[in-house]
N, C-alpha and C. Protein backbone atom coordinates (compact mmCIF):
# COMPACT_ATOMS: atom_id res chain seq x y z
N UNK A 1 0.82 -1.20 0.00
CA UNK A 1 0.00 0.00 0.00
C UNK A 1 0.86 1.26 0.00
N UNK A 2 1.85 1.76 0.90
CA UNK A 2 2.89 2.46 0.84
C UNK A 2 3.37 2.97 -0.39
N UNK A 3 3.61 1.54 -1.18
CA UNK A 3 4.19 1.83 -2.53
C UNK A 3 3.71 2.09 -3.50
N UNK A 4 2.32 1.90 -3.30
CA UNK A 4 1.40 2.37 -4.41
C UNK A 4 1.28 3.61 -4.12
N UNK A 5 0.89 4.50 -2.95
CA UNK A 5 1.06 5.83 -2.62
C UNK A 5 2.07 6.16 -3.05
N UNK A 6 3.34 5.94 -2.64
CA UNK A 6 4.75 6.45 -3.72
C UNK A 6 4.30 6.81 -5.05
N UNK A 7 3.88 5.74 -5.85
CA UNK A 7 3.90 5.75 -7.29
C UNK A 7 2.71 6.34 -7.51
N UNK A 8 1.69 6.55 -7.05
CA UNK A 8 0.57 7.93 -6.99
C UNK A 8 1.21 9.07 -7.22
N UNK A 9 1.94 9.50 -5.76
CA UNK A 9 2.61 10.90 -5.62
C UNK A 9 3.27 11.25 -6.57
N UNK A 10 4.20 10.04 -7.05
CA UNK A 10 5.33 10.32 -8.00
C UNK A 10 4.57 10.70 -9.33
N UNK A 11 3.80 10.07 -9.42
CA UNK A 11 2.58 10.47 -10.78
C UNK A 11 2.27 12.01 -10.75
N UNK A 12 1.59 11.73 -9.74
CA UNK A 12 1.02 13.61 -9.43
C UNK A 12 1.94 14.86 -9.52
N UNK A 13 2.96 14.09 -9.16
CA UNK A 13 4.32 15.06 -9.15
C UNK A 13 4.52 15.36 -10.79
N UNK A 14 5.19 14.15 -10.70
CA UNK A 14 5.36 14.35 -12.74
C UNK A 14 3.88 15.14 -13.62
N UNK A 15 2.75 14.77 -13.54
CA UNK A 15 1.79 15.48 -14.16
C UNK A 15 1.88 17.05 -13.36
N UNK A 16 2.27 17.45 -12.46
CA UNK A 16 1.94 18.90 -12.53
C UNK A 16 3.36 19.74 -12.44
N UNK A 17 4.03 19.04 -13.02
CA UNK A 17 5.37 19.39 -13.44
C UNK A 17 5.15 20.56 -14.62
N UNK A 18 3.89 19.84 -15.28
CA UNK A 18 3.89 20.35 -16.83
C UNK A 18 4.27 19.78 -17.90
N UNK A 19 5.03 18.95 -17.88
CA UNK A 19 5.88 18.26 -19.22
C UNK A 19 5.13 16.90 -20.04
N UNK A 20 3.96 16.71 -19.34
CA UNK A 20 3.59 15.49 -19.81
C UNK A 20 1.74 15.41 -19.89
N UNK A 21 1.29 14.41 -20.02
CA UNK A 21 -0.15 14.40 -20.10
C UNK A 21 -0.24 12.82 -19.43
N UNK A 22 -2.16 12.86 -19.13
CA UNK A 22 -2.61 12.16 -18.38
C UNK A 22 -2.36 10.83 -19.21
N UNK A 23 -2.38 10.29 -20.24
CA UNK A 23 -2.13 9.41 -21.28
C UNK A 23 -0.56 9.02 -21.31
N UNK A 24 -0.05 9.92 -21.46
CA UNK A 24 1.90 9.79 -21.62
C UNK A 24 1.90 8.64 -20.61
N UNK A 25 1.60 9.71 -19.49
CA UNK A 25 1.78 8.97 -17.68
C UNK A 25 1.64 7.42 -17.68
N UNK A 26 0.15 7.36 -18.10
CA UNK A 26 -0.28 6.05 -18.35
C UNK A 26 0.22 5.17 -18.94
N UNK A 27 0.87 5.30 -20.10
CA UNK A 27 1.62 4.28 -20.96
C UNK A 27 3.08 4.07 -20.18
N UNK A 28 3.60 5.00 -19.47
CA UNK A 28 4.77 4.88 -19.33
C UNK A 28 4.84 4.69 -17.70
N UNK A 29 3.33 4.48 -17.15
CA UNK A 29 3.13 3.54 -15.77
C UNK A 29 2.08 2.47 -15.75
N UNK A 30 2.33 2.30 -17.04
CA UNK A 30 1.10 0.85 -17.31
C UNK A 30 -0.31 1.02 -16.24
N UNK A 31 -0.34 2.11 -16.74
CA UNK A 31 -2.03 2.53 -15.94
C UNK A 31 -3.46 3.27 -16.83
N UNK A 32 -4.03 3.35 -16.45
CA UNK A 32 -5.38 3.75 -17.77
C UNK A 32 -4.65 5.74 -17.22
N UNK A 33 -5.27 6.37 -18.36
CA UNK A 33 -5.01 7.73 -18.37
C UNK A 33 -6.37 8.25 -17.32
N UNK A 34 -7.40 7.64 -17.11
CA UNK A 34 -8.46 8.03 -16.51
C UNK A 34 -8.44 7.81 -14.81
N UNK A 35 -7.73 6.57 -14.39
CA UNK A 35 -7.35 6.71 -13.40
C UNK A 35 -6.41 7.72 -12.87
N UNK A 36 -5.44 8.02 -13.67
CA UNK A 36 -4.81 9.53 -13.36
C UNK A 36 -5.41 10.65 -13.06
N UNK A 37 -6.72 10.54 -13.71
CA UNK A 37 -7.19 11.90 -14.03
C UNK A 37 -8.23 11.84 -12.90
N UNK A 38 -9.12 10.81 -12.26
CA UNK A 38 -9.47 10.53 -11.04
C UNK A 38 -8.53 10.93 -9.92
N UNK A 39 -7.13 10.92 -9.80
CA UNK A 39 -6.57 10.95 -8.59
C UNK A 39 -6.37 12.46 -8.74
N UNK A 40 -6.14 12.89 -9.90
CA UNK A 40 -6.02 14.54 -9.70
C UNK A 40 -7.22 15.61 -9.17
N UNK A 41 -8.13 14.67 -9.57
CA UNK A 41 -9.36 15.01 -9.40
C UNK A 41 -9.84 15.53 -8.29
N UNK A 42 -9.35 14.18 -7.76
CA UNK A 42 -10.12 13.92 -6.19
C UNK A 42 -9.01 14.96 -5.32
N UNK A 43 -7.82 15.10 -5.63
CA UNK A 43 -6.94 15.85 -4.85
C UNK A 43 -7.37 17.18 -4.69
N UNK A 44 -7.54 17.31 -5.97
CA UNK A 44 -8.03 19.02 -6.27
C UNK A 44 -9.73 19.03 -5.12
N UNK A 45 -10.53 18.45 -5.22
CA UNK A 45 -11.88 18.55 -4.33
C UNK A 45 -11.12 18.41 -2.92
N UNK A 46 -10.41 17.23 -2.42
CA UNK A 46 -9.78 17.28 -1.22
C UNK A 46 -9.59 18.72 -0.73
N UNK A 47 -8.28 18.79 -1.60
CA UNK A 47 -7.43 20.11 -1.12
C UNK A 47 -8.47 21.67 -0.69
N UNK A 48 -9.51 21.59 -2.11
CA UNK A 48 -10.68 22.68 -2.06
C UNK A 48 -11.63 22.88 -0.73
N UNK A 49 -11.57 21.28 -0.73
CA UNK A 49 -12.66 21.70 0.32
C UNK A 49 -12.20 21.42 2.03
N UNK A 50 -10.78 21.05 2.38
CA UNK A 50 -10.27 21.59 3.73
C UNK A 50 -9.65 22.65 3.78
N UNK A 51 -9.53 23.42 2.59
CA UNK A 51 -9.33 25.16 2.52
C UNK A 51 -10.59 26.37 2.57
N UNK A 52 -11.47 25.70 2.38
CA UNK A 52 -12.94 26.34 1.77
C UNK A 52 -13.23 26.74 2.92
N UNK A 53 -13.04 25.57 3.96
CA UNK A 53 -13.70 26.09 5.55
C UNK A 53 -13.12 27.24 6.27
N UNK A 54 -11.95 27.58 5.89
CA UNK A 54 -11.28 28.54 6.51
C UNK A 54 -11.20 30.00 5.78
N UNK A 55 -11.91 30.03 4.62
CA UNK A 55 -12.17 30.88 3.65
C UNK A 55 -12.15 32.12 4.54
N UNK A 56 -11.73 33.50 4.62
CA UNK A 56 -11.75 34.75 5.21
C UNK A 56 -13.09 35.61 4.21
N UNK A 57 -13.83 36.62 4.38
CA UNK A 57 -14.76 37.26 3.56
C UNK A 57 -13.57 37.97 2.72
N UNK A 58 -12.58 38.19 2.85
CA UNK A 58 -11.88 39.49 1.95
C UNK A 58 -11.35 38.61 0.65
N UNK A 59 -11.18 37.65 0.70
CA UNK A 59 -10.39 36.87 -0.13
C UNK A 59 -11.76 36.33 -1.80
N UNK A 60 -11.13 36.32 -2.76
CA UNK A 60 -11.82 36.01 -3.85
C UNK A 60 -11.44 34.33 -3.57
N UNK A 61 -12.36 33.53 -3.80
CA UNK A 61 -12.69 31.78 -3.71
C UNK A 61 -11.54 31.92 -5.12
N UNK A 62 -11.54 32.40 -5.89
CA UNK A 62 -10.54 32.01 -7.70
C UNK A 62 -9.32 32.11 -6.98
N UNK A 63 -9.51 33.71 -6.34
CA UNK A 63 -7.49 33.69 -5.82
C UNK A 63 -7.25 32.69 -5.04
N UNK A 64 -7.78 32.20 -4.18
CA UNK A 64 -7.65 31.83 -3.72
C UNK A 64 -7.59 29.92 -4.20
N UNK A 65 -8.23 30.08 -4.91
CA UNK A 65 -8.31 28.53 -5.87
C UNK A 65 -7.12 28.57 -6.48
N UNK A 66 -6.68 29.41 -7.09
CA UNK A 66 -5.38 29.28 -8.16
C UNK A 66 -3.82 29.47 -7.10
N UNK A 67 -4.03 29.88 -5.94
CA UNK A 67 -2.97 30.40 -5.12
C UNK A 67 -3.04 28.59 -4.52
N UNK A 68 -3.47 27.90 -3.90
CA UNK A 68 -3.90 27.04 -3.99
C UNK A 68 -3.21 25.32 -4.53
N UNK A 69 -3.87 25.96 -5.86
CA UNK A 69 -3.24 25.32 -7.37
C UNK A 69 -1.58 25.25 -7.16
N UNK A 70 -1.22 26.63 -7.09
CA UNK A 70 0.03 26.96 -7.33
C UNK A 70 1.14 26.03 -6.24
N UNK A 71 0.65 26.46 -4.95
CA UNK A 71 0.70 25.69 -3.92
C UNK A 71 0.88 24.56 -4.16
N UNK A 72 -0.31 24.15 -4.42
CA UNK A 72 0.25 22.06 -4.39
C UNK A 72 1.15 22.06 -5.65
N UNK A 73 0.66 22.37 -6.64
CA UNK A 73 2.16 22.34 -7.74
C UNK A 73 3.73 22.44 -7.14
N UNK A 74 4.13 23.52 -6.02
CA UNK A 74 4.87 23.47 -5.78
C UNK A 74 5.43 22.85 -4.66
N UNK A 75 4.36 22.03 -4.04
CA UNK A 75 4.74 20.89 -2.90
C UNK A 75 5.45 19.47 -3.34
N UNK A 76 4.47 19.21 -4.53
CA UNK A 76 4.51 17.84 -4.97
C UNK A 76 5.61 18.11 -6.14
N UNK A 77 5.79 19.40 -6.46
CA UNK A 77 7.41 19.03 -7.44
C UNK A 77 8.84 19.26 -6.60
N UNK A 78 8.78 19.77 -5.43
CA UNK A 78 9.39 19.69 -4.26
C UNK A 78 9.63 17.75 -3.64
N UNK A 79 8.53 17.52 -4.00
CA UNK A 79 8.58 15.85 -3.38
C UNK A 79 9.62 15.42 -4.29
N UNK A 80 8.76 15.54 -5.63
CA UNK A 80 9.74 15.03 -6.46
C UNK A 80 11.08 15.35 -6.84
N UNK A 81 11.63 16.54 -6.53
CA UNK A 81 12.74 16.80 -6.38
C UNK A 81 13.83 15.87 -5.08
N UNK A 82 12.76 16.00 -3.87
CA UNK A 82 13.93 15.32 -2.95
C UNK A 82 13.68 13.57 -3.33
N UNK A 83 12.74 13.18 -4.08
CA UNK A 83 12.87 11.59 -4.08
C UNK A 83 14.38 11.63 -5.69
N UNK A 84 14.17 13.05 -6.31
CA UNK A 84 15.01 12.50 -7.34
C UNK A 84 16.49 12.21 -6.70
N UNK A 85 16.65 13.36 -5.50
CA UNK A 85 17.93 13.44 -4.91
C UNK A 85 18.19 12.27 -4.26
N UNK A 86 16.87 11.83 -3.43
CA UNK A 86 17.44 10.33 -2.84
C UNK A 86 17.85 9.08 -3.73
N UNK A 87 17.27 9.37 -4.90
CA UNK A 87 17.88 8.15 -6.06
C UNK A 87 19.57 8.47 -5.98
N UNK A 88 19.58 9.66 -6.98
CA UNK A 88 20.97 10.11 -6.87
C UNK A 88 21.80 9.67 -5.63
N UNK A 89 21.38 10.10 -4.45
CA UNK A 89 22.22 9.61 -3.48
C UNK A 89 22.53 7.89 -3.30
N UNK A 90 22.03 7.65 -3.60
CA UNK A 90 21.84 5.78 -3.60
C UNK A 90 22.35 5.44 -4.85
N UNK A 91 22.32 5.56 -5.63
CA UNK A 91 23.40 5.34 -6.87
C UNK A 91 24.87 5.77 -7.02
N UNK A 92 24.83 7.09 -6.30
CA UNK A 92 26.31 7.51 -5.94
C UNK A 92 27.26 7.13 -5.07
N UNK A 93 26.32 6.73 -4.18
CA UNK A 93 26.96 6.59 -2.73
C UNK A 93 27.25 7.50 -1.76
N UNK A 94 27.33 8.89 -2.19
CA UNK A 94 27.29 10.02 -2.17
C UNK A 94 25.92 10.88 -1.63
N UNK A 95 26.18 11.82 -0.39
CA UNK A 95 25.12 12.90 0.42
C UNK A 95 25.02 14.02 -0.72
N UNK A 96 24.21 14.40 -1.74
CA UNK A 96 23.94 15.36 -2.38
C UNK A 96 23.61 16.27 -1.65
N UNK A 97 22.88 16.45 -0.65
CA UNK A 97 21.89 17.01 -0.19
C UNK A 97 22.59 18.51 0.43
N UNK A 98 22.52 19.69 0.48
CA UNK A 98 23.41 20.30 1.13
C UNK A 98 22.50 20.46 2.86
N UNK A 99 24.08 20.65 3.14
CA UNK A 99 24.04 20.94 4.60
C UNK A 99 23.91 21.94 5.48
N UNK A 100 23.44 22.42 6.24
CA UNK A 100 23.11 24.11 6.76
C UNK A 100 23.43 24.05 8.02
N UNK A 101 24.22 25.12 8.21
CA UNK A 101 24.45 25.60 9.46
C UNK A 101 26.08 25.62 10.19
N UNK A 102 27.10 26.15 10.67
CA UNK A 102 28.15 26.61 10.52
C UNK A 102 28.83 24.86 10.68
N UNK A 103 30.44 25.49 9.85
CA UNK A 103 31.04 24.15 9.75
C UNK A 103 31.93 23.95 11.32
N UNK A 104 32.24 22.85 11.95
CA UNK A 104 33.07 22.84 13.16
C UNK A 104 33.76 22.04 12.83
N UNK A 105 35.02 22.34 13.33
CA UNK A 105 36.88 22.07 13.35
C UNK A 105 36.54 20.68 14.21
């Protein structure tokens, strides 16, 4: 189950990357293009509607839909960025990752 969530996320990630379509995905994760388009689906109603409740009166529901949008776009290509780094690191052998905070002698 875990790993099917992986390969969800990793999906979701790659489709809102931009570079690809719900079909590409599919052929190249041996999955129907419609089930893709179900999980985006359902994310987008998820996400809408445990934000909706907290809605302020000043705020437009669109800005707030597309700010949103933007948002998870940039969570889930963030995921996919650190799972690309953990490949990298495991093939290298090698800590890509940088490190923060002063160096000690």
């Amino acid at each position: 189950m875990a790993q099917e969530n992986k390969l969800k996320q990793t999906i979701i990630a790659e489709y809102l990357a931009g570079d690809t379509s719900y079909r590409k995905l599919g052929k190249k994760y041996n999955l129907s293009h419609a089930l893709i388009h179900k999980w985006m689906s359902q994310l987008d109603k998820n996400l809408s509607a445990k934000h909706d409740k907290g809605l302020s009166g000043g705020e437009s529901s669109a800005e707030v839909r597309l700010l949103r949008k933007e948002l998870k776009k940039q969570k889930l290509h963030n995921a996919l960025l650190e799972e690309i780094l953990c490949q990298v690191n495991k093939r290298t052998g090698k800590d890509w990752k940088k490190k923060f905070g002063a160096k000690r002698s």
